[in-house]
Protein backbone atom coordinates (compact mmCIF):
# COMPACT_ATOMS: atom_id res chain seq x y z
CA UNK A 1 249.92 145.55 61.37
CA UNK A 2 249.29 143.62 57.84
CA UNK A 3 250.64 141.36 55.80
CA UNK A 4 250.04 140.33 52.12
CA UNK A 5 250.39 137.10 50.45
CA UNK A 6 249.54 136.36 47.01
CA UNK A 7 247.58 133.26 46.52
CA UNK A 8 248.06 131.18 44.09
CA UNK A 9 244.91 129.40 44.23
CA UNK A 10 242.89 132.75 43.82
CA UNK A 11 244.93 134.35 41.66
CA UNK A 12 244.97 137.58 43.57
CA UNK A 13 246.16 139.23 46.81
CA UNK A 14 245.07 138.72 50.12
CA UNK A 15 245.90 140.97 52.90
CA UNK A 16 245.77 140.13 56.28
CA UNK A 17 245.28 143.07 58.92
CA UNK A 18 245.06 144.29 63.01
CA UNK A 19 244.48 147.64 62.55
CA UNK A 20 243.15 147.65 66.41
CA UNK A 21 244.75 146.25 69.50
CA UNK A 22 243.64 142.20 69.13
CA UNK A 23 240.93 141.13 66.38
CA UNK A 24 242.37 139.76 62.68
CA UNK A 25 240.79 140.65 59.71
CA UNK A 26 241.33 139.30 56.06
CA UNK A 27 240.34 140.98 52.45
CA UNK A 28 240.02 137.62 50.31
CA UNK A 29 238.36 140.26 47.79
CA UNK A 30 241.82 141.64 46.75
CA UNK A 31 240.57 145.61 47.65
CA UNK A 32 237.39 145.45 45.59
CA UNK A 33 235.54 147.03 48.69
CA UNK A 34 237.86 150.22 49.35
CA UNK A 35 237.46 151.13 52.90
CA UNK A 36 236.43 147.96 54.61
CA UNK A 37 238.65 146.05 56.62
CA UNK A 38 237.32 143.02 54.85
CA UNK A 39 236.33 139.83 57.46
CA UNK A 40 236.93 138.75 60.60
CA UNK A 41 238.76 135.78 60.74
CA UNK A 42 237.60 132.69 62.96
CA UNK A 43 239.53 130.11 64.27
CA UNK A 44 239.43 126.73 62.09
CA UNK A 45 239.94 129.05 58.65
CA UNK A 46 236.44 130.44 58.94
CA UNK A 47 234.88 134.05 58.45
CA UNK A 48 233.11 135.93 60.66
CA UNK A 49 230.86 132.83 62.62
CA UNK A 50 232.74 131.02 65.50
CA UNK A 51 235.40 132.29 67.91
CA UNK A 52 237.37 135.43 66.41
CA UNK A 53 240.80 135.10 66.05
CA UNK A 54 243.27 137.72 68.30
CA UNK A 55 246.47 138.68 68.05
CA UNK A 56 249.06 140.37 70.17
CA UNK A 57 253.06 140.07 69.44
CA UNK A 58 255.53 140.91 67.13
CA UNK A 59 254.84 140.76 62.63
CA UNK A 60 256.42 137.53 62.46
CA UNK A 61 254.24 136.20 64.74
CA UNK A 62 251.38 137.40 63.20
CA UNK A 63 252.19 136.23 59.68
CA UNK A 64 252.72 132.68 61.02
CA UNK A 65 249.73 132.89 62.37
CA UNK A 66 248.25 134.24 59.25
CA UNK A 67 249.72 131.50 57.18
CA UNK A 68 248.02 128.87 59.58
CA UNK A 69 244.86 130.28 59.22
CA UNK A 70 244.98 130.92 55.41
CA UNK A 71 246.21 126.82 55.45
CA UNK A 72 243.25 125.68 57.35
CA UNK A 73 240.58 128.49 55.20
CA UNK A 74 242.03 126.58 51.55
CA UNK A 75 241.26 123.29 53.08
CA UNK A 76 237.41 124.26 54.28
């Protein structure tokens, strides 16, 4: 499952991705690191320290929850 958004702020895209059954991971580097998933995303808009983020449901489900987390990783 992924989903792509293109931000604005950065000025490039960032994917979103569960390529497993639960854990979310997020390329903020917009691909530069072909063949990595990019980072684990943490509750409270963090990367890869705190409590991992899971998913299970449907794609608009996971954007929203995406969106929220992208939200809360601008504002850290």
């Amino acid at each position: 499952m992924t989903y792509t958004i293109n931000s604005r702020k950065l000025q490039k895209a960032v994917t979103f991705s569960r390529p497993g059954a639960r854990y979310v991971y997020v390329d903020i580097t917009g691909g530069s690191r072909p063949g990595t998933l990019g980072e684990q995303m943490c509750k409270g808009g963090c990367l890869s320290r705190g409590s991992t983020v899971e998913y299970v449901g449907d794609q608009a489900g996971f954007e929203q929850l995406c969106r929220n987390w992208w939200k809360q990783y601008l504002k850290g």
